[in-house]
N, C-alpha and C. Protein backbone atom coordinates (compact mmCIF):
# COMPACT_ATOMS: atom_id res chain seq x y z
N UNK A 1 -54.89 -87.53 43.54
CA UNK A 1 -54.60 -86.26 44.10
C UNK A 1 -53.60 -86.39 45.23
N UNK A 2 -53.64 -87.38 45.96
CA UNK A 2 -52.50 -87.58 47.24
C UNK A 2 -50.95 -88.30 46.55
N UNK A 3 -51.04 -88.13 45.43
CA UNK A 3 -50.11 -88.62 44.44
C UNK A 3 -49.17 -86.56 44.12
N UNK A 4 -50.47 -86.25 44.11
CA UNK A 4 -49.70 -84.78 43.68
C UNK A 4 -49.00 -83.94 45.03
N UNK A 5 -49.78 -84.30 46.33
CA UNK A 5 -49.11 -83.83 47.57
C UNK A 5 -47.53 -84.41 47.62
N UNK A 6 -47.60 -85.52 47.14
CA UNK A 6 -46.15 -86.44 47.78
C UNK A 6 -44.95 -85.89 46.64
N UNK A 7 -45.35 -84.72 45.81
CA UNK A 7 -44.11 -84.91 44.73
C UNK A 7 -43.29 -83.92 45.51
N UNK A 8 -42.23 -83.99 44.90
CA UNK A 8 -40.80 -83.95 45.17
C UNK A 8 -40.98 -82.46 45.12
N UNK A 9 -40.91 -81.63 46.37
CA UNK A 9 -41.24 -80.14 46.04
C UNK A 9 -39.64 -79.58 45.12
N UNK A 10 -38.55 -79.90 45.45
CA UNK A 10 -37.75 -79.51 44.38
C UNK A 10 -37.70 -80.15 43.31
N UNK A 11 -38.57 -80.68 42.84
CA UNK A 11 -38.28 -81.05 41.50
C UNK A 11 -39.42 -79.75 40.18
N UNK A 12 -39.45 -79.12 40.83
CA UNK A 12 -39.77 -78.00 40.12
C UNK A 12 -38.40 -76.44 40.08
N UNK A 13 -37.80 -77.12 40.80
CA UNK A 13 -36.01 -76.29 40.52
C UNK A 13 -35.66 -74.97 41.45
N UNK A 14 -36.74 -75.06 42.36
CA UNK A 14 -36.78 -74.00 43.31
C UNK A 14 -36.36 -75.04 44.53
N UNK A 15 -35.24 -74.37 45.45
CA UNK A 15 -34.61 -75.15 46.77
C UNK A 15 -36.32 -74.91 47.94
N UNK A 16 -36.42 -75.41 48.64
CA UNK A 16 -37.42 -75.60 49.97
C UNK A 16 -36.44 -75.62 50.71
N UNK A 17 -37.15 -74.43 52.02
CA UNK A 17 -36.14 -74.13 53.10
C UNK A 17 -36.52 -75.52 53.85
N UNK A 18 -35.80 -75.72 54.30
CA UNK A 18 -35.23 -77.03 55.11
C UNK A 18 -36.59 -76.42 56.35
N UNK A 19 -36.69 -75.73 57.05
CA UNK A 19 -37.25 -75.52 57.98
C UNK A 19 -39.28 -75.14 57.49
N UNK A 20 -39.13 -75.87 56.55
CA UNK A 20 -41.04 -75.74 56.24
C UNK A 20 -41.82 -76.20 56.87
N UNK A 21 -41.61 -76.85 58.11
CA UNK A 21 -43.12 -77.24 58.63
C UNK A 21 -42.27 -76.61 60.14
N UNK A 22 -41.59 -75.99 59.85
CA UNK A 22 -41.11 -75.17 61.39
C UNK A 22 -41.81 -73.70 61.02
N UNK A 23 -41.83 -72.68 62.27
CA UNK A 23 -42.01 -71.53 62.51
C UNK A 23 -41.11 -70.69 61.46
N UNK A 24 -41.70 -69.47 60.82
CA UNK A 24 -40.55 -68.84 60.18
C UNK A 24 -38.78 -67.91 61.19
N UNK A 25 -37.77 -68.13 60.78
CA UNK A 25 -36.64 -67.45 61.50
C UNK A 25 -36.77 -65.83 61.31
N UNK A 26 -36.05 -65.39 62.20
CA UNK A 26 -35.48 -64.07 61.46
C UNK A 26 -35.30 -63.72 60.61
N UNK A 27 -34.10 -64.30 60.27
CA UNK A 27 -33.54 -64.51 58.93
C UNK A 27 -34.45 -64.35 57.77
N UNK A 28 -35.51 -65.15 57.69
CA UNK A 28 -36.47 -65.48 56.84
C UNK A 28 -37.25 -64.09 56.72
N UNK A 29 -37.87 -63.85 58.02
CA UNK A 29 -38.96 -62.21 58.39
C UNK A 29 -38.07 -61.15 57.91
N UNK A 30 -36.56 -61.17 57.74
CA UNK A 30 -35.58 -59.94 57.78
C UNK A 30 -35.56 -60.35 55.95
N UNK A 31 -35.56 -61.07 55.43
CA UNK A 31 -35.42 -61.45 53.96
C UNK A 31 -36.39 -61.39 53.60
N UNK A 32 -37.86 -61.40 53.91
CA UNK A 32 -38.96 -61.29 53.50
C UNK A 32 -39.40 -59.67 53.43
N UNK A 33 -39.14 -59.48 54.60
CA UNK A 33 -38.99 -57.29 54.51
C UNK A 33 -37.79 -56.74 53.94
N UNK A 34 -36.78 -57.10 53.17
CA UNK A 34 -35.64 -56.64 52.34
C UNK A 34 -36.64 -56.78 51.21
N UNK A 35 -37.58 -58.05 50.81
CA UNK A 35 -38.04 -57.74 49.20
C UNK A 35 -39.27 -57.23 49.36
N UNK A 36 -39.89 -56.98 50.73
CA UNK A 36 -41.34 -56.39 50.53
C UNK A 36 -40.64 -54.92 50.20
N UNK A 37 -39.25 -54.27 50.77
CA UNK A 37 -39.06 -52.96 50.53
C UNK A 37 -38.54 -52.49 49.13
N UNK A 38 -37.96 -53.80 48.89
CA UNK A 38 -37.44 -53.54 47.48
C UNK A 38 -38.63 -53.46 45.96
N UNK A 39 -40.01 -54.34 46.55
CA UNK A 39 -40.84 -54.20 46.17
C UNK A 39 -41.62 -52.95 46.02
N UNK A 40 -41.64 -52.07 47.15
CA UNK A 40 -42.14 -50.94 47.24
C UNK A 40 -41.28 -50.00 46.56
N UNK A 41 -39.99 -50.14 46.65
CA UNK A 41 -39.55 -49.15 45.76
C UNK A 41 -39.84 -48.93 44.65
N UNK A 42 -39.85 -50.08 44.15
CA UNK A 42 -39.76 -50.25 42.69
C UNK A 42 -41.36 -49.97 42.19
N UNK A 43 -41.71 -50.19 43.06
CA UNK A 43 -43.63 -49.56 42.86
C UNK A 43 -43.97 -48.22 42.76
N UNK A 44 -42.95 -47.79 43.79
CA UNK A 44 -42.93 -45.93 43.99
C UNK A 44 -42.01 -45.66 42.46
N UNK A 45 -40.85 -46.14 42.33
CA UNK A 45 -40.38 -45.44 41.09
C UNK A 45 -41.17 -45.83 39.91
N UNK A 46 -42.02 -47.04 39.52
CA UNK A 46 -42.76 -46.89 38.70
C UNK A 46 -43.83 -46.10 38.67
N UNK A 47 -44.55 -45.47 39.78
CA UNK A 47 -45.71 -44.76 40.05
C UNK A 47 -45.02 -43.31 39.55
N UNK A 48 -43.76 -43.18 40.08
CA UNK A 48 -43.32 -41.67 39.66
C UNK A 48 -43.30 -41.84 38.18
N UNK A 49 -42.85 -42.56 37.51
CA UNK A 49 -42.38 -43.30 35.68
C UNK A 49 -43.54 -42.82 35.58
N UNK A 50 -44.84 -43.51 35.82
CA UNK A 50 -46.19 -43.38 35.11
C UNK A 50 -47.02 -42.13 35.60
N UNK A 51 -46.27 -40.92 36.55
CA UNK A 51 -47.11 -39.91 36.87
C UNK A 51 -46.37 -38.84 35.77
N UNK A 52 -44.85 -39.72 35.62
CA UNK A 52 -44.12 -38.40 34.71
C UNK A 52 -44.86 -38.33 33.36
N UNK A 53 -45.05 -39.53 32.64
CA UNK A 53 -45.45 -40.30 31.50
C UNK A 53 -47.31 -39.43 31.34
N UNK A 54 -47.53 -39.55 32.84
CA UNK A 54 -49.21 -38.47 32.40
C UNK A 54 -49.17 -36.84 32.11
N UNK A 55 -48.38 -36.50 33.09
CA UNK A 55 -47.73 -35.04 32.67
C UNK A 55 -47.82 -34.79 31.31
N UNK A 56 -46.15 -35.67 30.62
CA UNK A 56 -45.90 -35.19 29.52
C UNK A 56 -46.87 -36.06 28.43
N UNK A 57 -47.76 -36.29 28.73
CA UNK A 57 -49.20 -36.66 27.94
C UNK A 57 -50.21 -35.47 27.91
N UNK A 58 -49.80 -34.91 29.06
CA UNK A 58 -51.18 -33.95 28.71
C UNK A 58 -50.39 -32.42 28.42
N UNK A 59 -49.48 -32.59 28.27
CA UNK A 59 -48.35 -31.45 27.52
C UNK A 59 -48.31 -31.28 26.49
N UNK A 60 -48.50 -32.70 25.99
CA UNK A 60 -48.20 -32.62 24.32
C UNK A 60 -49.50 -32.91 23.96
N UNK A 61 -50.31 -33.50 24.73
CA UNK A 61 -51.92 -33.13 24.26
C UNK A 61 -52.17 -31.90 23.85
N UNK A 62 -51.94 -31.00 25.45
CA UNK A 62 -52.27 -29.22 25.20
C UNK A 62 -51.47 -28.74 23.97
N UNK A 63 -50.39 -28.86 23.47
CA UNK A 63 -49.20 -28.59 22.65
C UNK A 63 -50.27 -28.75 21.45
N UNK A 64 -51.11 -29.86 21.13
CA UNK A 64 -51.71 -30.38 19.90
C UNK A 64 -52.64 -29.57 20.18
N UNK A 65 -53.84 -29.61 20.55
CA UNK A 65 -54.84 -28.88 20.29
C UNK A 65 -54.38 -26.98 20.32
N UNK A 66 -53.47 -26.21 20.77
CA UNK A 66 -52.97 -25.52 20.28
C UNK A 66 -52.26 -25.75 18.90
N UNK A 67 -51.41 -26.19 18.99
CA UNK A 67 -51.12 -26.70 17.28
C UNK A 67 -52.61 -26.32 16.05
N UNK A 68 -53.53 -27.15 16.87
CA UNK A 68 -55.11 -27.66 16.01
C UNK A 68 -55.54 -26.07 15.84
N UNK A 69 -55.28 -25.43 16.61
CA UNK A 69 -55.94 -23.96 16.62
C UNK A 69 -55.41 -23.06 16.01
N UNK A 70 -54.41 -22.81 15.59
CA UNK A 70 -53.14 -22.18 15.24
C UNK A 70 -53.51 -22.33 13.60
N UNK A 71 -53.33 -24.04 13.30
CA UNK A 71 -54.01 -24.07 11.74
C UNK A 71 -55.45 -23.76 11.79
N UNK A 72 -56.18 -23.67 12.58
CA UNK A 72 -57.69 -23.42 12.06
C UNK A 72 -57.58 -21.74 11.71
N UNK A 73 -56.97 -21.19 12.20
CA UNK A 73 -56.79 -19.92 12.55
C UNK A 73 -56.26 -19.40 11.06
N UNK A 74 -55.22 -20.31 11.23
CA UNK A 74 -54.16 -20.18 9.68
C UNK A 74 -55.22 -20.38 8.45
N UNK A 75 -56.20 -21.28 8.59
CA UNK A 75 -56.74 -21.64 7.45
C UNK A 75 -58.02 -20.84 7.35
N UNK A 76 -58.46 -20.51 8.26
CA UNK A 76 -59.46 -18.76 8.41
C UNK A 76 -58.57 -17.96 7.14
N UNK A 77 -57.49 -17.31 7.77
CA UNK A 77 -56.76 -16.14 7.17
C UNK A 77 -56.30 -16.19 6.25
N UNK A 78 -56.19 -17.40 5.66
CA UNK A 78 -55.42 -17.87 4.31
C UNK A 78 -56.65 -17.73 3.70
N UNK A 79 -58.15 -17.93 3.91
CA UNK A 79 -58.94 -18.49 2.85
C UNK A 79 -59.37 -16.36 2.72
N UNK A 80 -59.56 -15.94 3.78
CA UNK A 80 -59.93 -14.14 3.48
C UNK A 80 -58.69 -13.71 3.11
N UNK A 81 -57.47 -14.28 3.09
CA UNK A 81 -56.92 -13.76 2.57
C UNK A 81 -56.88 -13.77 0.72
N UNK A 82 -56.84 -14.92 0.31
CA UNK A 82 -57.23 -15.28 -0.97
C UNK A 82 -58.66 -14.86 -0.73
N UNK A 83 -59.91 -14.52 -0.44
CA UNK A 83 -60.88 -13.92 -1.35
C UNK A 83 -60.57 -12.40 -1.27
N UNK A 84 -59.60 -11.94 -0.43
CA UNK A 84 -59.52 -10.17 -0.75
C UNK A 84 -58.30 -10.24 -2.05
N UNK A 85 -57.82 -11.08 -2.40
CA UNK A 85 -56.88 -11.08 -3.88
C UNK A 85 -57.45 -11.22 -4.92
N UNK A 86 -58.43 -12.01 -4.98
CA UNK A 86 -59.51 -12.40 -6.06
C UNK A 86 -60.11 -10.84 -6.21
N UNK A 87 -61.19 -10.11 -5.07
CA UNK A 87 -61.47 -9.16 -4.94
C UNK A 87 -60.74 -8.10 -6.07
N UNK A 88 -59.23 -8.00 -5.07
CA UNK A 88 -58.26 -7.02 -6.03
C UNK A 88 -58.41 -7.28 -7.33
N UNK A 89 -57.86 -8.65 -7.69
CA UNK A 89 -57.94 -8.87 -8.91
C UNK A 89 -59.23 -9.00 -9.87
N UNK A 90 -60.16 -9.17 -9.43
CA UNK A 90 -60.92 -8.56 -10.35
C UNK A 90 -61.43 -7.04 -10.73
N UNK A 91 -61.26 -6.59 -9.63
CA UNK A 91 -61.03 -4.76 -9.79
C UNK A 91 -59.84 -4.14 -11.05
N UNK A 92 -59.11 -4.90 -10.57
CA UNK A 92 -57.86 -5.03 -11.53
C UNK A 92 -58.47 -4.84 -12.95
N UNK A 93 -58.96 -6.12 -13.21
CA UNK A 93 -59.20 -6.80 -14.39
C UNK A 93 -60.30 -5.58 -14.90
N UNK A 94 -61.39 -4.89 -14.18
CA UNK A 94 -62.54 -3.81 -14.67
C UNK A 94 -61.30 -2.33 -14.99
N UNK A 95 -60.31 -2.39 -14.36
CA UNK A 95 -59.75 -1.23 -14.48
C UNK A 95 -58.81 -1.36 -15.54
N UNK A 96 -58.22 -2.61 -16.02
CA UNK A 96 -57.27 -2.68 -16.97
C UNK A 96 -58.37 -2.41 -18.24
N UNK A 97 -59.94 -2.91 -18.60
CA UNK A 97 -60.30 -3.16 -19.59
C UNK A 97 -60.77 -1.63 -19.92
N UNK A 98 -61.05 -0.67 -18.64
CA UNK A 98 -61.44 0.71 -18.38
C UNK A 98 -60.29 1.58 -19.14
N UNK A 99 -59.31 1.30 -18.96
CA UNK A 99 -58.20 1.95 -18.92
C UNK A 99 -57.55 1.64 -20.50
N UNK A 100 -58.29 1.09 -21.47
CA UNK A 100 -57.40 0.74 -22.87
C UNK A 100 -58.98 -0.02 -23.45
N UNK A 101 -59.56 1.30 -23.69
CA UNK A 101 -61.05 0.62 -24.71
C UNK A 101 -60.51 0.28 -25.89
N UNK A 102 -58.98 0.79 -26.85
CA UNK A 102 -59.07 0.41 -28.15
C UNK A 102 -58.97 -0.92 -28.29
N UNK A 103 -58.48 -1.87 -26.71
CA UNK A 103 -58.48 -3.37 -27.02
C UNK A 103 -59.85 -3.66 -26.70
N UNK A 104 -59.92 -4.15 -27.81
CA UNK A 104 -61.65 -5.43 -27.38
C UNK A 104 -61.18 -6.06 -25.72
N UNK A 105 -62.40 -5.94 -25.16
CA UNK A 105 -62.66 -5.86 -24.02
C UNK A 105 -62.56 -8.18 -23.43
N UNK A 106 -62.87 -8.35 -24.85
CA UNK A 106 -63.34 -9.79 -24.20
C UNK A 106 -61.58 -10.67 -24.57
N UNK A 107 -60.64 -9.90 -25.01
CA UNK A 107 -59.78 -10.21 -25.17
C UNK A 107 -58.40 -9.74 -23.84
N UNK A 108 -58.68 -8.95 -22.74
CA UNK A 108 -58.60 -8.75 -21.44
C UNK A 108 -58.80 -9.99 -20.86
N UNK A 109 -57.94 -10.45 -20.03
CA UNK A 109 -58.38 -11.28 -19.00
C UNK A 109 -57.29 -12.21 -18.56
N UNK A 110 -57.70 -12.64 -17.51
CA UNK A 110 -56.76 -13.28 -16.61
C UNK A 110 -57.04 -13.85 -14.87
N UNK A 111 -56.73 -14.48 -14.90
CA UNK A 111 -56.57 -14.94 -12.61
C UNK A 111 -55.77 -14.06 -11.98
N UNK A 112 -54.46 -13.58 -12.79
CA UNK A 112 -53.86 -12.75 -12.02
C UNK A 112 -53.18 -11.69 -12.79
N UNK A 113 -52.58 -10.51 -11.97
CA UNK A 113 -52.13 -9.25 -12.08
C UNK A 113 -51.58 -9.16 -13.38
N UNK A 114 -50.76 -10.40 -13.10
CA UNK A 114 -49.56 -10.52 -14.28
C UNK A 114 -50.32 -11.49 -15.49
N UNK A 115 -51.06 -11.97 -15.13
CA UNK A 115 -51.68 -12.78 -17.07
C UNK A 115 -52.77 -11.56 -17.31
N UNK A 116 -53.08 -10.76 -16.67
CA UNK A 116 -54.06 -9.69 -16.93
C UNK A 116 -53.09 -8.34 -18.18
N UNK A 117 -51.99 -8.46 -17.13
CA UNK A 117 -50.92 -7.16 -17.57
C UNK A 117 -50.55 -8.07 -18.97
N UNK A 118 -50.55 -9.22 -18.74
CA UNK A 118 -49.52 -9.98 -20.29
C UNK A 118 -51.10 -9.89 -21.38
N UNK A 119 -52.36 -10.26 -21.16
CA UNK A 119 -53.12 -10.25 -22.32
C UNK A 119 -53.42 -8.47 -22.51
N UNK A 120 -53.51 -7.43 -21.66
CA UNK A 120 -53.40 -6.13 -22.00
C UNK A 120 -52.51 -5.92 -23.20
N UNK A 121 -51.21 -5.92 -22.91
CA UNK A 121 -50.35 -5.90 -23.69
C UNK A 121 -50.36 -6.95 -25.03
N UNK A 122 -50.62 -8.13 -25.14
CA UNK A 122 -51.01 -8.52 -26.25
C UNK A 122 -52.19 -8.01 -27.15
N UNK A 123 -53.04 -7.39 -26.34
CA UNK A 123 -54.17 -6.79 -27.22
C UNK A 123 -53.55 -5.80 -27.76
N UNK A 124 -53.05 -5.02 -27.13
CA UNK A 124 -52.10 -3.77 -27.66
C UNK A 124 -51.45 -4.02 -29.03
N UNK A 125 -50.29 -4.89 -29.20
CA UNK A 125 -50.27 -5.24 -29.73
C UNK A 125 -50.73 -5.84 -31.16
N UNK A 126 -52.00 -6.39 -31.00
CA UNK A 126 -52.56 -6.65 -32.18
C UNK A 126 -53.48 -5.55 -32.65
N UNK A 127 -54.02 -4.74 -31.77
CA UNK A 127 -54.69 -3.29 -32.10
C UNK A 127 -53.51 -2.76 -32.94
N UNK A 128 -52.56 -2.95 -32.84
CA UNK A 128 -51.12 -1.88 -33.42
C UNK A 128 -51.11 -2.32 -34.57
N UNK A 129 -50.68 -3.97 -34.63
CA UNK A 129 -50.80 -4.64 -36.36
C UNK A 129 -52.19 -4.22 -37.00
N UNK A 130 -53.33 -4.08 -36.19
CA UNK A 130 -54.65 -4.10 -37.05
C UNK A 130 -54.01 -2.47 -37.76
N UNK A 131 -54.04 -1.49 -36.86
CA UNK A 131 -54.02 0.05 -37.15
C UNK A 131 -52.78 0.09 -38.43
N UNK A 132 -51.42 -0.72 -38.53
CA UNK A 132 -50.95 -0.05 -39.27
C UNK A 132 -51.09 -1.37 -40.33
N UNK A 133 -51.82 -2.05 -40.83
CA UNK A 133 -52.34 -2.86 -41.63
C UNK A 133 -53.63 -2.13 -42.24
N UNK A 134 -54.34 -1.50 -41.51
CA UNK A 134 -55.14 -0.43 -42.50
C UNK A 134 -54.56 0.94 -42.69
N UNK A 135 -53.92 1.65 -41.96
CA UNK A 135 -52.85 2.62 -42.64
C UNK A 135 -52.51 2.35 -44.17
N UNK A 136 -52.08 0.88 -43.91
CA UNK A 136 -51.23 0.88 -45.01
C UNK A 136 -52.45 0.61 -46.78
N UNK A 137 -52.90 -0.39 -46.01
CA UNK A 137 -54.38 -0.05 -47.26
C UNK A 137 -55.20 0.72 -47.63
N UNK A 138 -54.89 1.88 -46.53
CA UNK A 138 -55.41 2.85 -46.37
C UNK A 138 -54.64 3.93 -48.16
N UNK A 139 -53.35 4.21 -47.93
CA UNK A 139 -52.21 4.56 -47.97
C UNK A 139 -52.66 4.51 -49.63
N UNK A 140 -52.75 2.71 -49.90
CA UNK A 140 -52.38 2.46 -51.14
C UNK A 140 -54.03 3.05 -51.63
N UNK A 141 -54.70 2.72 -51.64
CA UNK A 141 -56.10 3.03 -51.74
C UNK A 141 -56.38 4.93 -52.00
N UNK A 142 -55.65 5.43 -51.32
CA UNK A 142 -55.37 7.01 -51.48
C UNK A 142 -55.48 7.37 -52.94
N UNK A 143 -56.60 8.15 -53.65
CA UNK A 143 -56.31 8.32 -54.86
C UNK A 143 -55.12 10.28 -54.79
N UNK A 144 -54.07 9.94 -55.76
CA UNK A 144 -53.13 11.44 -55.55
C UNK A 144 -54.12 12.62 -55.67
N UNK A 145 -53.49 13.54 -55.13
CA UNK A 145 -54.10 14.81 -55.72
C UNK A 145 -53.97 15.22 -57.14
N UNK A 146 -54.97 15.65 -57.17
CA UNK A 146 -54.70 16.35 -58.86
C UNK A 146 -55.53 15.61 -59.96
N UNK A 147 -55.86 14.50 -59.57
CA UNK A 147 -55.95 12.94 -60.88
C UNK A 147 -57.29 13.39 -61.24
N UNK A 148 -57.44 13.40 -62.57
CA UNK A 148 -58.49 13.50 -63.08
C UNK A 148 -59.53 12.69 -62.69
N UNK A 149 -60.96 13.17 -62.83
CA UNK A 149 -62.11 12.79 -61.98
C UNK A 149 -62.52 11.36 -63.04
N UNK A 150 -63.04 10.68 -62.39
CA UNK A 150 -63.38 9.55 -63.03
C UNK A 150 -64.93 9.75 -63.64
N UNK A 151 -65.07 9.63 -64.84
CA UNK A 151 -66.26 9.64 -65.46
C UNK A 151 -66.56 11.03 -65.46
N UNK A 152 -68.06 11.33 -65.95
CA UNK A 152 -68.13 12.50 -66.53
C UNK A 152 -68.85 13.36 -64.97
N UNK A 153 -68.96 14.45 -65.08
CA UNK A 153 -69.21 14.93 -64.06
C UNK A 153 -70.58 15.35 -64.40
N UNK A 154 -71.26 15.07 -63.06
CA UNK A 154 -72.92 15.58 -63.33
C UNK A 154 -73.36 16.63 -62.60
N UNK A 155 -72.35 17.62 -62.24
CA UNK A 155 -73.05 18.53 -62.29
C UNK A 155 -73.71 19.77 -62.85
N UNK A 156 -75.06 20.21 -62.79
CA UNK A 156 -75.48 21.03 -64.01
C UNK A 156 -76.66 19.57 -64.85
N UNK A 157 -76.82 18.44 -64.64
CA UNK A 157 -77.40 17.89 -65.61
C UNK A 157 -78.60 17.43 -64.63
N UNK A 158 -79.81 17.01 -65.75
CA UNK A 158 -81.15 17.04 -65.10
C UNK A 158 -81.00 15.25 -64.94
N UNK A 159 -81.85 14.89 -64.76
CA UNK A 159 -81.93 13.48 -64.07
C UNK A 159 -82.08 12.99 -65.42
N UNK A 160 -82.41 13.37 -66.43
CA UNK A 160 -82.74 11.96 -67.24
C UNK A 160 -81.11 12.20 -68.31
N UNK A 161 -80.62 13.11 -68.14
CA UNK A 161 -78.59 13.56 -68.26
C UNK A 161 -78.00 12.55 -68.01
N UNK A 162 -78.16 12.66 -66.44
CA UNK A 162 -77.48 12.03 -65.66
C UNK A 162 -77.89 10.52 -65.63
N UNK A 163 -79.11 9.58 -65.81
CA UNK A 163 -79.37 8.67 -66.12
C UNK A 163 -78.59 7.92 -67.73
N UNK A 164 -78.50 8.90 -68.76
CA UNK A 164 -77.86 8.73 -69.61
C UNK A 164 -76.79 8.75 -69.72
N UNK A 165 -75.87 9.49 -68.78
CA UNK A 165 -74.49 9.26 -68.51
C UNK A 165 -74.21 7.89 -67.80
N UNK A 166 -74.81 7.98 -66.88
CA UNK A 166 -74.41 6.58 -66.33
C UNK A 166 -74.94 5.61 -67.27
N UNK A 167 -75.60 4.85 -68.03
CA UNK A 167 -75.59 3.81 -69.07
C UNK A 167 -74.72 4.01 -69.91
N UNK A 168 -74.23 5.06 -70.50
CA UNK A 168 -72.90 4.98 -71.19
C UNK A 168 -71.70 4.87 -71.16
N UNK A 169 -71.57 4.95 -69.22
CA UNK A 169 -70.35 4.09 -68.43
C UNK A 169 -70.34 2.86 -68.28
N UNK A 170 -71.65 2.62 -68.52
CA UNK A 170 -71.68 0.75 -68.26
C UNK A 170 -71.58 0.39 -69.85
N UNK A 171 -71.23 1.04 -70.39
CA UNK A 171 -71.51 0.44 -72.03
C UNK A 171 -72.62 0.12 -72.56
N UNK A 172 -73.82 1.01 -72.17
CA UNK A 172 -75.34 0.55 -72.79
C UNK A 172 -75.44 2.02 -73.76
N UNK A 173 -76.23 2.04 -74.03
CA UNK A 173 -76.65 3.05 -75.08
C UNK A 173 -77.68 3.91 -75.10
N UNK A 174 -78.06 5.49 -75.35
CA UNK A 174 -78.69 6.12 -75.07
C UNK A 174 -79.17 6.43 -76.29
């Protein structure tokens, strides 16, 4: 250990004032209060750095939890807002099926205004092909006016006549 007192104080690369086992100078007390002040400055401008730095921490804190509120708020009004559309739209949907009974009712439907308005109108539609698809079989099926009556006519005949007429349309025999 008296090996480590004796080393070479500059050989660690820092100069030793010549005057170390003397009293400190002026010089020395006047250089020692140049860096205690320069020290303090630099303490005060970091203290201001880190008072600015808390400020705009709790700025943009407040900034966020407003932010946070703003969407909670948003996401309230968005969600009543979508259940008063649903609402509509299913009113919709009782009034479109109200409003056009010749379409089958289970063929109505839709999520919205517009696939409600598009299957309305497709029912329409096929109500129209059904109607003039029996028109038309209707049409052909029409016996003319005038055409002689088919088979013999029973009126005026007693039941066991009229039993005998009809087996002699089927080709049986009386």
């Amino acid at each position: 250990m008296a090996e480590a007192n004796n080393q070479d104080p500059s050989a660690d690369g820092k100069e030793v004032p010549e005057n170390q086992d003397k009293a400190p100078t002026a010089e020395d007390i006047a250089a020692v209060r140049a860096q205690l002040e320069e020290e303090q400055k630099a303490k005060t401008t970091l203290e201001e750095a880190m008072a600015e730095k808390d400020t705009r921490l709790a700025e943009l804190e407040t900034a966020l939890s407003e932010a946070k509120q703003g969407s909670e708020a948003s996401a309230t009004e968005l969600a009543s807002v979508k259940e008063a559309r649903d609402q509509a739209v299913s009113k919709y949907l009782g009034m479109a099926k109200a409003s056009n009974p010749q379409v089958p009712q289970d063929m109505i439907s839709g999520e919205t205004i517009a696939e409600i308005d598009a299957s309305v109108e497709k029912g329409k539609g096929l109500v129209s092909a059904v109607k003039k698809t029996l028109e038309s079989e209707t049409a052909a099926a029409k016996v003319p006016a005038g055409a002689p009556t088919r088979g013999e006519t029973t009126e005026g005949m007693s039941n066991k006549d009229m039993i005998a007429a009809g087996l002699r349309q089927k080709g049986g025999t009386s």
